[in-house]
PDB file of N, CA and C in Angstrom:
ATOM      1  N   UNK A   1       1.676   7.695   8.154  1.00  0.00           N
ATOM      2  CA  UNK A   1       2.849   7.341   7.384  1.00  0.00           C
ATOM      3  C   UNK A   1       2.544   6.090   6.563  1.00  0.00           C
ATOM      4  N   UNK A   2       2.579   6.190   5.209  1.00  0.00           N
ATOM      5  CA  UNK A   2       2.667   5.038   4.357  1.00  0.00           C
ATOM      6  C   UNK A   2       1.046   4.323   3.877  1.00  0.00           C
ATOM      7  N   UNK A   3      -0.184   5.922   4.487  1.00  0.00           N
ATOM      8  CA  UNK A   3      -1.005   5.317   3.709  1.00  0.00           C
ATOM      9  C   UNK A   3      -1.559   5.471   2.788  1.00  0.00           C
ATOM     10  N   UNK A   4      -0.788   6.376   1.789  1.00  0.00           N
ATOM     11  CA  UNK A   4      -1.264   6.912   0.843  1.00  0.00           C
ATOM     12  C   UNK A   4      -0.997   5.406   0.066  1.00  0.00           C
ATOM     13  N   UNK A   5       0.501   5.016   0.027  1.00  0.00           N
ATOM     14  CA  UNK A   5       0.674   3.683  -0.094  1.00  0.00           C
ATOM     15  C   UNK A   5       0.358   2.665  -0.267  1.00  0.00           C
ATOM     16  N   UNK A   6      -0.227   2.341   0.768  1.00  0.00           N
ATOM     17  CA  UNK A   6      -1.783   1.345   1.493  1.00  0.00           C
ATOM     18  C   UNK A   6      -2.616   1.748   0.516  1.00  0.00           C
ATOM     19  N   UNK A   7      -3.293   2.957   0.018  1.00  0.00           N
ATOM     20  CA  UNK A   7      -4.163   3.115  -0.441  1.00  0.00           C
ATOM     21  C   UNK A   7      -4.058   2.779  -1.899  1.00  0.00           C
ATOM     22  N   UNK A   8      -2.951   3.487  -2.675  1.00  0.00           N
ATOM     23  CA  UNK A   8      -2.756   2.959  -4.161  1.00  0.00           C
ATOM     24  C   UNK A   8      -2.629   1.710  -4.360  1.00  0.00           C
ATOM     25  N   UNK A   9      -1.842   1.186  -3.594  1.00  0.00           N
ATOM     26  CA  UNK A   9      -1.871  -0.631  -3.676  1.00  0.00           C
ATOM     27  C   UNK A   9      -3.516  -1.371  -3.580  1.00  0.00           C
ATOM     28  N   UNK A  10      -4.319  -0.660  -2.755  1.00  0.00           N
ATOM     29  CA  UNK A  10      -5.554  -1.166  -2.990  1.00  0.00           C
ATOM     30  C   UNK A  10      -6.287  -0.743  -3.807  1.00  0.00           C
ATOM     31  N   UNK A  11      -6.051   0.137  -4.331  1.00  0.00           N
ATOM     32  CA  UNK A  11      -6.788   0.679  -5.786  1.00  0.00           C
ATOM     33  C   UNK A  11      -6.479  -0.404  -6.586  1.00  0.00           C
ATOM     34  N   UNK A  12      -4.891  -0.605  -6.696  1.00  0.00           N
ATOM     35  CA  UNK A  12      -3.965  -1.424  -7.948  1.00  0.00           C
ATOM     36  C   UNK A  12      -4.655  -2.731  -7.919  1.00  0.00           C
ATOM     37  N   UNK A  13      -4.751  -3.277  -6.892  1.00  0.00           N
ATOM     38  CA  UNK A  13      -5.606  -4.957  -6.167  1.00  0.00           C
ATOM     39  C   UNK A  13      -7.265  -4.726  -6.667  1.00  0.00           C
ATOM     40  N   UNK A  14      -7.767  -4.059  -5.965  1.00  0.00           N
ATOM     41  CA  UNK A  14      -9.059  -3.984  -6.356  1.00  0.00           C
ATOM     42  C   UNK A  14      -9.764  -3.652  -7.723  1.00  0.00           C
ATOM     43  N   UNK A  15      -9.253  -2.401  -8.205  1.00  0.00           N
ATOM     44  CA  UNK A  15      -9.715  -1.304  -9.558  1.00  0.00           C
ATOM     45  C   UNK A  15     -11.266  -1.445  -9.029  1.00  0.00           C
ATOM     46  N   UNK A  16     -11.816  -0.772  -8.061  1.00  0.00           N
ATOM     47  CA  UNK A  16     -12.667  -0.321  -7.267  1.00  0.00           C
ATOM     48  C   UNK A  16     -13.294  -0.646  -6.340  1.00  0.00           C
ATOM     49  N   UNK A  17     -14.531  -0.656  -5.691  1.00  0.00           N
ATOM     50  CA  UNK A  17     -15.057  -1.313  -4.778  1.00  0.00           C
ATOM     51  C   UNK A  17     -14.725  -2.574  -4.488  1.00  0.00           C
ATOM     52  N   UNK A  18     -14.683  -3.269  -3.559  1.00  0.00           N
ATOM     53  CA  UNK A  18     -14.431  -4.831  -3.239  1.00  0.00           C
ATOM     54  C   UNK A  18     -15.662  -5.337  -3.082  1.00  0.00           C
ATOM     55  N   UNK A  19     -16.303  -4.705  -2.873  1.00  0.00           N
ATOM     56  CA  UNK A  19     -17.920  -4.786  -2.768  1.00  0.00           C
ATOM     57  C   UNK A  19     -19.258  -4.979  -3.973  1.00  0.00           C
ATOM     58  N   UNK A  20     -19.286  -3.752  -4.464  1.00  0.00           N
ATOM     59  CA  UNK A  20     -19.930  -3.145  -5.566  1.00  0.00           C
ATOM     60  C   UNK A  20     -19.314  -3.156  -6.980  1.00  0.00           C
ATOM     61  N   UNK A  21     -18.243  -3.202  -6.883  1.00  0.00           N
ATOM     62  CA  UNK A  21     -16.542  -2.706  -7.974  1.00  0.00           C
ATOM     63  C   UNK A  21     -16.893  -1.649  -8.479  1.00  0.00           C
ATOM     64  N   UNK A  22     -17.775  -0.205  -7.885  1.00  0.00           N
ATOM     65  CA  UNK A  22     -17.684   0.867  -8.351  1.00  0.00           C
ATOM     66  C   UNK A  22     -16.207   1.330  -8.197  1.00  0.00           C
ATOM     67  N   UNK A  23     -16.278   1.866  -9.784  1.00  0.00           N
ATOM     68  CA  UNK A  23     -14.792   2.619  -9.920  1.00  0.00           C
ATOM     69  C   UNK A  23     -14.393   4.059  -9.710  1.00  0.00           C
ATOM     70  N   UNK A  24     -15.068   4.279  -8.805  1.00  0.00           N
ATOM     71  CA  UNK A  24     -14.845   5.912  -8.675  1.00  0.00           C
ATOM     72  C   UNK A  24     -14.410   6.026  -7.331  1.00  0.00           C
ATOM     73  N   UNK A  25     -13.164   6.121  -7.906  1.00  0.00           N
ATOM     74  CA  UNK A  25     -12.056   5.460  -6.682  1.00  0.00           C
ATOM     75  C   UNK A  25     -11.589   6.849  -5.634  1.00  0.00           C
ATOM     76  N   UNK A  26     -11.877   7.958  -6.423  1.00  0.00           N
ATOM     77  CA  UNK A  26     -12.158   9.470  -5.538  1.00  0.00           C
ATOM     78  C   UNK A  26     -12.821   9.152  -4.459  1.00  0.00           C
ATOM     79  N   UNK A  27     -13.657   8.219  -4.287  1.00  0.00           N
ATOM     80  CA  UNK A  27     -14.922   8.389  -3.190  1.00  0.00           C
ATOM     81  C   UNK A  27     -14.692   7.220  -2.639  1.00  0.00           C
ATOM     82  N   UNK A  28     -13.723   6.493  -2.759  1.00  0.00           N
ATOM     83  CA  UNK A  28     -13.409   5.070  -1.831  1.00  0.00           C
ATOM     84  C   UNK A  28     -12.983   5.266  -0.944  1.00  0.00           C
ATOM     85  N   UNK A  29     -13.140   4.202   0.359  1.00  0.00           N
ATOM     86  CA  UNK A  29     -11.882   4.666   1.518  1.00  0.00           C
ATOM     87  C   UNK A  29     -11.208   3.015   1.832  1.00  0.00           C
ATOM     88  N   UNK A  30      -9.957   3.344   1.901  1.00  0.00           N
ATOM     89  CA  UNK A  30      -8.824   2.463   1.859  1.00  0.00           C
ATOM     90  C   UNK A  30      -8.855   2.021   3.422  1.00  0.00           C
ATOM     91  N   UNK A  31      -9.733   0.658   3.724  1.00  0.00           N
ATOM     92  CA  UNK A  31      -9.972   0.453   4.800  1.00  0.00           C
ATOM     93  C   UNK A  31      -9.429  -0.791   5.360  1.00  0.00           C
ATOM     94  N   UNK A  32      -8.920  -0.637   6.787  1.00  0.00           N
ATOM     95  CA  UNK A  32      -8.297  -1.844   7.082  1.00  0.00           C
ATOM     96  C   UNK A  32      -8.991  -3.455   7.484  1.00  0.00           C
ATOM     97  N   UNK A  33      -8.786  -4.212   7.510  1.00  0.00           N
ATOM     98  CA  UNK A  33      -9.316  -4.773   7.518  1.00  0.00           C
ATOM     99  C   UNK A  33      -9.157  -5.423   9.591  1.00  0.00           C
ATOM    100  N   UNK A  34      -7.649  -5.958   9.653  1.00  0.00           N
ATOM    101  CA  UNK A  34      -7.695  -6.057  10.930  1.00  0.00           C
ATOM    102  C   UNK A  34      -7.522  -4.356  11.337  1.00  0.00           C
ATOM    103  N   UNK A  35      -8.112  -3.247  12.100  1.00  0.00           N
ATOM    104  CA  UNK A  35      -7.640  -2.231  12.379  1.00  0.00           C
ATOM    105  C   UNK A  35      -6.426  -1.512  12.895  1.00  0.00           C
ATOM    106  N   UNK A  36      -6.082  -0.563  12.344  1.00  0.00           N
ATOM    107  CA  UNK A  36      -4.874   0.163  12.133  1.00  0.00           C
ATOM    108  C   UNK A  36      -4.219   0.388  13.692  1.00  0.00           C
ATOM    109  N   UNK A  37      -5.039   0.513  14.873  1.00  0.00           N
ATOM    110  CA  UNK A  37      -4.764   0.703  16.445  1.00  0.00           C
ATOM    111  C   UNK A  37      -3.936  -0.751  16.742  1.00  0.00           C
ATOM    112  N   UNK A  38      -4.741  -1.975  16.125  1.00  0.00           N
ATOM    113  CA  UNK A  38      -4.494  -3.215  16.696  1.00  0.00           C
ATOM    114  C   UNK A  38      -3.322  -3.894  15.818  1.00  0.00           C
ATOM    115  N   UNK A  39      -3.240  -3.172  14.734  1.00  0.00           N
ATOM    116  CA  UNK A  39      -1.948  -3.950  13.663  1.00  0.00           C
ATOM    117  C   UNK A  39      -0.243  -3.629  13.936  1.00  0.00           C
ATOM    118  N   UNK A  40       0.057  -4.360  13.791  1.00  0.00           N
ATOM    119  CA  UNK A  40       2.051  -3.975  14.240  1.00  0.00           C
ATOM    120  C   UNK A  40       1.913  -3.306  12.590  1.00  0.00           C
ATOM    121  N   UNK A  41       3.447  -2.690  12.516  1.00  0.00           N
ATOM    122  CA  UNK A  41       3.577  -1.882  11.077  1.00  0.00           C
ATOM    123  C   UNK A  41       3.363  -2.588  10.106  1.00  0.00           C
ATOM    124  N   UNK A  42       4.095  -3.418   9.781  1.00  0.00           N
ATOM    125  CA  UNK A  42       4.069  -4.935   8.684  1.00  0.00           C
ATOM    126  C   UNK A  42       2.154  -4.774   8.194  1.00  0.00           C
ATOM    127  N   UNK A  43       1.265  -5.248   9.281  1.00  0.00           N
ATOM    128  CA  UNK A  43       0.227  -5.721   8.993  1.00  0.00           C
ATOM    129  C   UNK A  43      -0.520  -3.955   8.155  1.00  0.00           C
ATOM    130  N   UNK A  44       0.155  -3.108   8.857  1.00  0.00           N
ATOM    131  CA  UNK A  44      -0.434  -1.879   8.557  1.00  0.00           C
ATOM    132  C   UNK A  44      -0.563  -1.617   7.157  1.00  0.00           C
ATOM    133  N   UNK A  45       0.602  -2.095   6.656  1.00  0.00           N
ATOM    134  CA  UNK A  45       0.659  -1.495   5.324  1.00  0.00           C
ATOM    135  C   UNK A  45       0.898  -2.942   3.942  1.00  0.00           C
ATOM    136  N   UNK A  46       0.103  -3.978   4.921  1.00  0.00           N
ATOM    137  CA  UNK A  46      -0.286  -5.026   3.985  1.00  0.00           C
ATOM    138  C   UNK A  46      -1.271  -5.162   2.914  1.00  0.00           C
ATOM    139  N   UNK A  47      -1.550  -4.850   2.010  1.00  0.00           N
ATOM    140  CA  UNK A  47      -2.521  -4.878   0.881  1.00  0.00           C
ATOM    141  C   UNK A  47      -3.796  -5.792   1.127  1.00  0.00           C
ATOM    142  N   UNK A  48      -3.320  -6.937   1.523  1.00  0.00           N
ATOM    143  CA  UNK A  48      -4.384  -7.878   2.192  1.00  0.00           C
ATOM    144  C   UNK A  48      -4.653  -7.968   3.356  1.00  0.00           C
ATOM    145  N   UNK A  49      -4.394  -6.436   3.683  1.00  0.00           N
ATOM    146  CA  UNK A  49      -5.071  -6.525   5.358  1.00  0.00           C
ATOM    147  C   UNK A  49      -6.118  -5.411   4.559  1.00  0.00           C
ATOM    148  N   UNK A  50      -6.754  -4.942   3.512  1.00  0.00           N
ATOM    149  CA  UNK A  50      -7.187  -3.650   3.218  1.00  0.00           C
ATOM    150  C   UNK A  50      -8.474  -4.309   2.340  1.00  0.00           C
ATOM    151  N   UNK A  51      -9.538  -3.127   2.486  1.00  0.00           N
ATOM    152  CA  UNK A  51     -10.359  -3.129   1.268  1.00  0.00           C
ATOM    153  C   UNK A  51     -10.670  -1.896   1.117  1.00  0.00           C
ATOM    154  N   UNK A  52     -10.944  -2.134  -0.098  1.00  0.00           N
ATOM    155  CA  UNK A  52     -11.646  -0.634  -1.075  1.00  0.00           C
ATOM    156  C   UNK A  52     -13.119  -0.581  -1.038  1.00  0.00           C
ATOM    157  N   UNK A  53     -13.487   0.399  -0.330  1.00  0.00           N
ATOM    158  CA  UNK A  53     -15.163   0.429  -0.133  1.00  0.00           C
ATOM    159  C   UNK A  53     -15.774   1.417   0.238  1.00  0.00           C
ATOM    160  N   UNK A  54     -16.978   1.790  -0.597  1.00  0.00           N
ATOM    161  CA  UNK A  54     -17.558   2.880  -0.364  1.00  0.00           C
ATOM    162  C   UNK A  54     -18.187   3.465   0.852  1.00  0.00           C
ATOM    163  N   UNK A  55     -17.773   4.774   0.802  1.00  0.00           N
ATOM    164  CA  UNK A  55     -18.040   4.834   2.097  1.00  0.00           C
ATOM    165  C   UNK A  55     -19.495   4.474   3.233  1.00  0.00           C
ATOM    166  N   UNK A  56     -20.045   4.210   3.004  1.00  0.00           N
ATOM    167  CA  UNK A  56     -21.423   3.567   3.685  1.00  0.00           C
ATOM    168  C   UNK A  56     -21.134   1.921   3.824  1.00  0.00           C
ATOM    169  N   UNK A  57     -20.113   1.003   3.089  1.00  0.00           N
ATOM    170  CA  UNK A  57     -19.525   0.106   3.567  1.00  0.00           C
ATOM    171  C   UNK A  57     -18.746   0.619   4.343  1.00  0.00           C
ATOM    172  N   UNK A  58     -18.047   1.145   4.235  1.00  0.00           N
ATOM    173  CA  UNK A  58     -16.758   1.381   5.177  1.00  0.00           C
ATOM    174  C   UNK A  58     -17.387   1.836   6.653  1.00  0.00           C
ATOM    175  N   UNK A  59     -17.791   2.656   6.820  1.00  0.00           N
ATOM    176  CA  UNK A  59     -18.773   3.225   7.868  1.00  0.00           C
ATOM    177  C   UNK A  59     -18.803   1.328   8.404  1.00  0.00           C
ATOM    178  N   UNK A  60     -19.509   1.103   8.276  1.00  0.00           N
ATOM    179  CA  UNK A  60     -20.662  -0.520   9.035  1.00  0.00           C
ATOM    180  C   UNK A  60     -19.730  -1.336   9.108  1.00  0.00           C
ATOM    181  N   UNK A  61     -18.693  -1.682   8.142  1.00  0.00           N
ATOM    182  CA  UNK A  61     -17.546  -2.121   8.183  1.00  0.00           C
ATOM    183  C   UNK A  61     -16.529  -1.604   9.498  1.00  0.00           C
ATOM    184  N   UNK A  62     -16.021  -0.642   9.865  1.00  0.00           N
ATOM    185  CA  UNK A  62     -15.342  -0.078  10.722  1.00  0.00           C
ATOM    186  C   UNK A  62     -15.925  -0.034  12.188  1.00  0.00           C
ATOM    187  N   UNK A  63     -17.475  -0.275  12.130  1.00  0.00           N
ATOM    188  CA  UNK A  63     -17.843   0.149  13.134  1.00  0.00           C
ATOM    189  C   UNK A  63     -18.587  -1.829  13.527  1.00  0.00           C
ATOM    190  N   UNK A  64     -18.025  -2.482  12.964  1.00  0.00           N
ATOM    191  CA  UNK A  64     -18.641  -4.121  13.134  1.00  0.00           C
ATOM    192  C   UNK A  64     -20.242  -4.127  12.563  1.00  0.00           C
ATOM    193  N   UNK A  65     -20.351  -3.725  12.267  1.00  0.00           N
ATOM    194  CA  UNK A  65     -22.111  -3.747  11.629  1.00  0.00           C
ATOM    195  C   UNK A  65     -22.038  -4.971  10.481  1.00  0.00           C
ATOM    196  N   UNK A  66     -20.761  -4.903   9.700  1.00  0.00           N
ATOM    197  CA  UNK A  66     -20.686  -6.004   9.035  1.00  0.00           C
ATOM    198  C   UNK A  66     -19.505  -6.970   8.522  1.00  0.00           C
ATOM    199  N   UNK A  67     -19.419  -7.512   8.161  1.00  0.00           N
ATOM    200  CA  UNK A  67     -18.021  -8.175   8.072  1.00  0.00           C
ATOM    201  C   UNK A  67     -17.985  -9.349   6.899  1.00  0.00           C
ATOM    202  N   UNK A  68     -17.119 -10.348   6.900  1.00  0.00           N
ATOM    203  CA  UNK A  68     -17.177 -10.804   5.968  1.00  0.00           C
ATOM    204  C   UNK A  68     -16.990 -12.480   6.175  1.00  0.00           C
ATOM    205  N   UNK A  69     -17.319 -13.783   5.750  1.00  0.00           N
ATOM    206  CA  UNK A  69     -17.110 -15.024   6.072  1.00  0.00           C
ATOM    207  C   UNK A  69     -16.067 -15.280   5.221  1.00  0.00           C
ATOM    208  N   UNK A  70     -15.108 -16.542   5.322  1.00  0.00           N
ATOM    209  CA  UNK A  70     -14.116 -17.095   4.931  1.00  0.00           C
ATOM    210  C   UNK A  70     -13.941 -17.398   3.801  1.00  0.00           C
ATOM    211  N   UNK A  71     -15.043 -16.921   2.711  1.00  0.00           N
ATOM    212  CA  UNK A  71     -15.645 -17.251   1.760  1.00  0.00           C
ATOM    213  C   UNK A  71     -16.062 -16.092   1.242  1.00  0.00           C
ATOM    214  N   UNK A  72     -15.546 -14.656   1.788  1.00  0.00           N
ATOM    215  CA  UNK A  72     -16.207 -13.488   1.192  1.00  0.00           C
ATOM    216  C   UNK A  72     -17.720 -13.182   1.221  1.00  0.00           C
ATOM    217  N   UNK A  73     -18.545 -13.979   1.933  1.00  0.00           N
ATOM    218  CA  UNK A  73     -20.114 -13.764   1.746  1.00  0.00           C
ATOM    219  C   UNK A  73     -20.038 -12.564   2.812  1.00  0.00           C
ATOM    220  N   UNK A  74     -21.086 -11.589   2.787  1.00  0.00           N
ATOM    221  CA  UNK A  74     -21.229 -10.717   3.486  1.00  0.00           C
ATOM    222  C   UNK A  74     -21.980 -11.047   5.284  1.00  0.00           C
ATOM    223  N   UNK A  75     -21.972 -11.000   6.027  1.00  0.00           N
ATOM    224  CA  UNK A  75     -22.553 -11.076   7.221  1.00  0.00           C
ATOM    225  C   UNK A  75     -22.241  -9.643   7.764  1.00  0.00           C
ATOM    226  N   UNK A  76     -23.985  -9.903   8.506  1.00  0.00           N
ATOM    227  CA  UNK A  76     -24.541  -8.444   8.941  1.00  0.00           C
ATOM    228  C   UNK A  76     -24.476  -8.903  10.540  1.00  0.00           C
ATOM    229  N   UNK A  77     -24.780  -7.833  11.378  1.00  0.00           N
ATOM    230  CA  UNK A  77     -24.506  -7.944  12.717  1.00  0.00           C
ATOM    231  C   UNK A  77     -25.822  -7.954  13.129  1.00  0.00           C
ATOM    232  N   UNK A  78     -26.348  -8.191  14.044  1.00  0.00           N
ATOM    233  CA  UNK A  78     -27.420  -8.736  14.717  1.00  0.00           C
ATOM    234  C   UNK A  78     -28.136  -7.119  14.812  1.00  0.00           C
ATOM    235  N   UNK A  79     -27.302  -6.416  15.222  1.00  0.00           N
ATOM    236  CA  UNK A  79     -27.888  -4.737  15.675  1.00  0.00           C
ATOM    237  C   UNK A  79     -28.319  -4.514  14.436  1.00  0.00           C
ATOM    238  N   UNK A  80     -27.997  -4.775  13.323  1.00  0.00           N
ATOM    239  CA  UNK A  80     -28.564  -3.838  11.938  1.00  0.00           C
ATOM    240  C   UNK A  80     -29.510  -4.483  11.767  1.00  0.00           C
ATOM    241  N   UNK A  81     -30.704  -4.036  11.627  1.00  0.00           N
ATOM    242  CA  UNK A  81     -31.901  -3.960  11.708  1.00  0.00           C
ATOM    243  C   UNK A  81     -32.278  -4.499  10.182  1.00  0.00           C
ATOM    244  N   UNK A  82     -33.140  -5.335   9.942  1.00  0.00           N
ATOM    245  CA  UNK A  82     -33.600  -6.201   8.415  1.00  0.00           C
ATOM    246  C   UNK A  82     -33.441  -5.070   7.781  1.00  0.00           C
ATOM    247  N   UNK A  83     -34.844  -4.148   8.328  1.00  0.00           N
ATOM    248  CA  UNK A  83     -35.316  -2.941   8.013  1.00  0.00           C
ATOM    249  C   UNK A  83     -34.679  -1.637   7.005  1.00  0.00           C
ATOM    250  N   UNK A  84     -33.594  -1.313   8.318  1.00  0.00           N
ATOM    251  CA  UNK A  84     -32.473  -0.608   7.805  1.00  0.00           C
ATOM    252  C   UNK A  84     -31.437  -1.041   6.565  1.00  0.00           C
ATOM    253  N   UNK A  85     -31.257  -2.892   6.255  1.00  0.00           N
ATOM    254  CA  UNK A  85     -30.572  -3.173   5.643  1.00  0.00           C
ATOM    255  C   UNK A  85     -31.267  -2.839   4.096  1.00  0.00           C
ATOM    256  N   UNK A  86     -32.532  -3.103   4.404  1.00  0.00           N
ATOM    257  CA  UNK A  86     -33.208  -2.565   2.928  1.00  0.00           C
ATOM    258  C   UNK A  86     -33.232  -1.521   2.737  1.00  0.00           C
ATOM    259  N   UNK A  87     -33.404  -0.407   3.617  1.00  0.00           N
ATOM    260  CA  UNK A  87     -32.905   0.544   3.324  1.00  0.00           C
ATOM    261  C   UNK A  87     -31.670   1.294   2.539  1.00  0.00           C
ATOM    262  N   UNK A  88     -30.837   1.001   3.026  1.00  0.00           N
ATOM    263  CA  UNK A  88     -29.606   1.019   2.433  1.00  0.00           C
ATOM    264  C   UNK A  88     -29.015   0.089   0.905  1.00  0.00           C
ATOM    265  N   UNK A  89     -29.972  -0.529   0.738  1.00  0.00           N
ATOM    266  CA  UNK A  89     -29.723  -1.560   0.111  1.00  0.00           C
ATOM    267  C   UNK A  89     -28.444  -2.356  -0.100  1.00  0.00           C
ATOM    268  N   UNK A  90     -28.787  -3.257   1.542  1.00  0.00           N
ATOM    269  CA  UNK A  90     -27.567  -4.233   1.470  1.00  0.00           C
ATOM    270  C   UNK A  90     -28.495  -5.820   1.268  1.00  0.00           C
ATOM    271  N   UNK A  91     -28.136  -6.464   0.926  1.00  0.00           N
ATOM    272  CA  UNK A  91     -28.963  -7.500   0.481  1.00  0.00           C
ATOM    273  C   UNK A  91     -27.674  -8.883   0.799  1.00  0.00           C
ATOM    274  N   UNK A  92     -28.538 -10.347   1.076  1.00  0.00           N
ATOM    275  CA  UNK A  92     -27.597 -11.129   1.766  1.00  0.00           C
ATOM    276  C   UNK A  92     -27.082 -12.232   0.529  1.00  0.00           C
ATOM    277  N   UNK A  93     -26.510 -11.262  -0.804  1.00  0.00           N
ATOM    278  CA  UNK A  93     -26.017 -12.038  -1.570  1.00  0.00           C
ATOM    279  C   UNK A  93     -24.576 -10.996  -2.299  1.00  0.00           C
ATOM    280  N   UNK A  94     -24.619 -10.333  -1.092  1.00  0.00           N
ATOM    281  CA  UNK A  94     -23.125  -8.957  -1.115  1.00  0.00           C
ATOM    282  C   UNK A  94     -22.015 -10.293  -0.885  1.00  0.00           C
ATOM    283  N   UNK A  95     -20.812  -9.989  -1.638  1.00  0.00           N
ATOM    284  CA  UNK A  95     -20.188 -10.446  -1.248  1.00  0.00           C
ATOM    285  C   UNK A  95     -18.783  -9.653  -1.993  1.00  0.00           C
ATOM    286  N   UNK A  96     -17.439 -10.087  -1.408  1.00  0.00           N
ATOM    287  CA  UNK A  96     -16.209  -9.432  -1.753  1.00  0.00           C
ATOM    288  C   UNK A  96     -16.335 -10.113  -3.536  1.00  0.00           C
ATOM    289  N   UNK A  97     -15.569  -9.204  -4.424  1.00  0.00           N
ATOM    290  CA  UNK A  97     -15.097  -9.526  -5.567  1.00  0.00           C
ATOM    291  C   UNK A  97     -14.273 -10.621  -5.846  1.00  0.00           C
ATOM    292  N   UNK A  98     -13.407 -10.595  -4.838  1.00  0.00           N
ATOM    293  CA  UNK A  98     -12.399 -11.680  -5.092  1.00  0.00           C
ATOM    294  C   UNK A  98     -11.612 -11.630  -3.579  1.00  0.00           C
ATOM    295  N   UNK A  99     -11.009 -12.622  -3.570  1.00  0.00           N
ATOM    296  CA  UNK A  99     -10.827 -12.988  -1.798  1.00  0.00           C
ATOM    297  C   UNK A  99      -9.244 -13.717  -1.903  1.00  0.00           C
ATOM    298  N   UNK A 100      -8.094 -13.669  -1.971  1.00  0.00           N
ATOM    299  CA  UNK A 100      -7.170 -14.116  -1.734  1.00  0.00           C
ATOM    300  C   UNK A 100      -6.908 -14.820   0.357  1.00  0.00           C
ATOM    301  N   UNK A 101      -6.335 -16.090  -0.004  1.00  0.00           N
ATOM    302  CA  UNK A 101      -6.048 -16.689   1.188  1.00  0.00           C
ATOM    303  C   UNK A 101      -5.241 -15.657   2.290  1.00  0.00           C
ATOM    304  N   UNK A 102      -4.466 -14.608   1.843  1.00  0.00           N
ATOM    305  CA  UNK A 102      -3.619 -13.308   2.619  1.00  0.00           C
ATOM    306  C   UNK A 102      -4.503 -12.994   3.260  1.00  0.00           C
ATOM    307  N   UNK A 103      -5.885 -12.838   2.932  1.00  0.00           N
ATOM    308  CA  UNK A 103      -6.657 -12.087   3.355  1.00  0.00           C
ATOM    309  C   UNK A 103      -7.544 -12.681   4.709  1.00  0.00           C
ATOM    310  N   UNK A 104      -7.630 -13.943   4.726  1.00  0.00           N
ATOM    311  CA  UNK A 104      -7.943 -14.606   5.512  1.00  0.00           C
ATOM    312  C   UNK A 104      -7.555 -14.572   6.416  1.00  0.00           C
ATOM    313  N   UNK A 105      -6.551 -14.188   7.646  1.00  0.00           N
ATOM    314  CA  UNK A 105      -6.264 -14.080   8.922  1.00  0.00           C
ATOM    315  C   UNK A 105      -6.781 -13.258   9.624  1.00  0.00           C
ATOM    316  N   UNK A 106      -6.883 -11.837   8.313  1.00  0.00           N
ATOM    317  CA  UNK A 106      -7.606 -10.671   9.005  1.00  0.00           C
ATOM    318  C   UNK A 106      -8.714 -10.284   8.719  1.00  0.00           C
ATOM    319  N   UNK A 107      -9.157 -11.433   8.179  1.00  0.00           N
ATOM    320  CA  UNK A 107     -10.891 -11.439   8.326  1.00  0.00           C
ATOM    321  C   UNK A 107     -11.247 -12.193   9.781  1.00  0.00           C
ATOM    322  N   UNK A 108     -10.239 -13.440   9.804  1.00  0.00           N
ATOM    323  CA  UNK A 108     -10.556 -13.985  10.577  1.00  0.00           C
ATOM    324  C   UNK A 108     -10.594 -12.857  12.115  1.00  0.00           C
ATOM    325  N   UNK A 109      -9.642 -12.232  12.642  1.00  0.00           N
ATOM    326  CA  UNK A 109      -9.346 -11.597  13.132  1.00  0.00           C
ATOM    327  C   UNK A 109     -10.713 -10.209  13.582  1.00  0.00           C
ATOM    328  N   UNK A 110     -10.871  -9.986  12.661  1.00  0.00           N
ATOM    329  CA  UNK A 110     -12.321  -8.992  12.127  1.00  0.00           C
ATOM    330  C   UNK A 110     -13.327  -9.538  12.759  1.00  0.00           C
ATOM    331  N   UNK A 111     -13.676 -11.196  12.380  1.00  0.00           N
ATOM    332  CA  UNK A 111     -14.793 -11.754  13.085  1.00  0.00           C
ATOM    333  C   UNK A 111     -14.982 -11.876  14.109  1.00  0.00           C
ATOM    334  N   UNK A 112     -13.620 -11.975  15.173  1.00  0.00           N
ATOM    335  CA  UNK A 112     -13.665 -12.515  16.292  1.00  0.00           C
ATOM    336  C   UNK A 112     -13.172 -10.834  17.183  1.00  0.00           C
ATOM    337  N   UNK A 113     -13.206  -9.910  16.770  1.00  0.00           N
ATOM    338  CA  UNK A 113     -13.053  -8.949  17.827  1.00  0.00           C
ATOM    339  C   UNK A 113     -13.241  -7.525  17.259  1.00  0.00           C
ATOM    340  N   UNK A 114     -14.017  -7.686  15.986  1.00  0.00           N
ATOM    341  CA  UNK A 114     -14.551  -6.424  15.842  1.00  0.00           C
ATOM    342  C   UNK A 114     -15.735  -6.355  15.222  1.00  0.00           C
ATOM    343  N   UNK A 115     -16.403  -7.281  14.627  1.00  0.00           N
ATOM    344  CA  UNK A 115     -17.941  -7.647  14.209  1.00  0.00           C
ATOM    345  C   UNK A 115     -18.955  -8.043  15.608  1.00  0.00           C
ATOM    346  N   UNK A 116     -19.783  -7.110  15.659  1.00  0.00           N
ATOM    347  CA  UNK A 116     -20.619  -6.822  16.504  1.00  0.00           C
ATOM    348  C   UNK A 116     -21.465  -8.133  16.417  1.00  0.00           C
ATOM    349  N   UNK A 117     -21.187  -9.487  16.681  1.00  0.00           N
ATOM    350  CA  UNK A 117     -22.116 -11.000  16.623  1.00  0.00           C
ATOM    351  C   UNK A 117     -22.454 -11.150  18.073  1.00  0.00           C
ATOM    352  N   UNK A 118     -24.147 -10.104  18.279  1.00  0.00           N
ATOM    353  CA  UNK A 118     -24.035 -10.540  19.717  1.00  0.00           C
ATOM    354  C   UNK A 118     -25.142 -11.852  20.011  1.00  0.00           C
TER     355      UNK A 118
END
C-alpha cells in the first residue's frame, strides 16, 4: 500500500539513480533506506527514507554490503571483497548525488543495524 507512491516521489526527488543518475527509471528500484519491516507507516512512505538505485546497488544496498556515510560517500562492508568490487565496478569515490539532512536519521539508522561493518 502506497508504494507506487514512495516510488514516484523518488523518481520526482532523484530524476534517476542516486548513485550513477542513470535515468532509466524502468529499471530502478525504489529502495528504502531504513527498511520497510523496521519502519512505522509515516517512515514508510517518507521520500527521504528512499533511494533510487539500480538494481545491483540495490541488491548490496538491501543486503548491508554497502551503505552510505553522513556525507553521502559510499562505504563498502568488510565481506565485499576488493576483488569483487572491481568487478562490478564500484570504486571508493561512489557517492549519493545529493543528500538532504531528512535523510540523515535513516542513514544513520542503516549504519548501525543493517550495514554488514564486521
Amino acid at each position: 500500500m502506497g508504494q507506487g507512491v514512495f516510488r514516484k516521489e523518488l523518481i520526482d526527488y532523484w530524476h534517476g539513480c542516486a548513485i550513477s543518475q542513470c535515468h532509466l527509471t524502468w529499471m530502478l528500484v525504489a529502495s528504502h533506506i531504513k527498511p520497510w519491516k523496521d519502519a512505522d507507516n509515516k517512515e514508510r512512505l517518507d521520500a527521504y527514507n528512499g533511494l533510487l538505485l539500480l538494481p545491483n546497488y540495490d541488491k548490496l544496498f538491501d543486503t548491508g554490503y554497502i551503505s552510505f556515510d553522513q556525507n553521502g560517500r559510499i562505504m563498502y562492508s568488510r565481506l565485499l571483497d576488493k576483488v569483487d568490487r572491481e568487478t562490478i565496478g564500484l570504486t571508493n569515490d561512489l557517492h549519493l548525488v545529493k543528500l538532504d539532512e531528512r535523510h540523515l536519521r535513516y542513514l544513520k539508522y542503516h549504519n548501525e543495524n543493517c550495514f554488514l561493518d564486521v
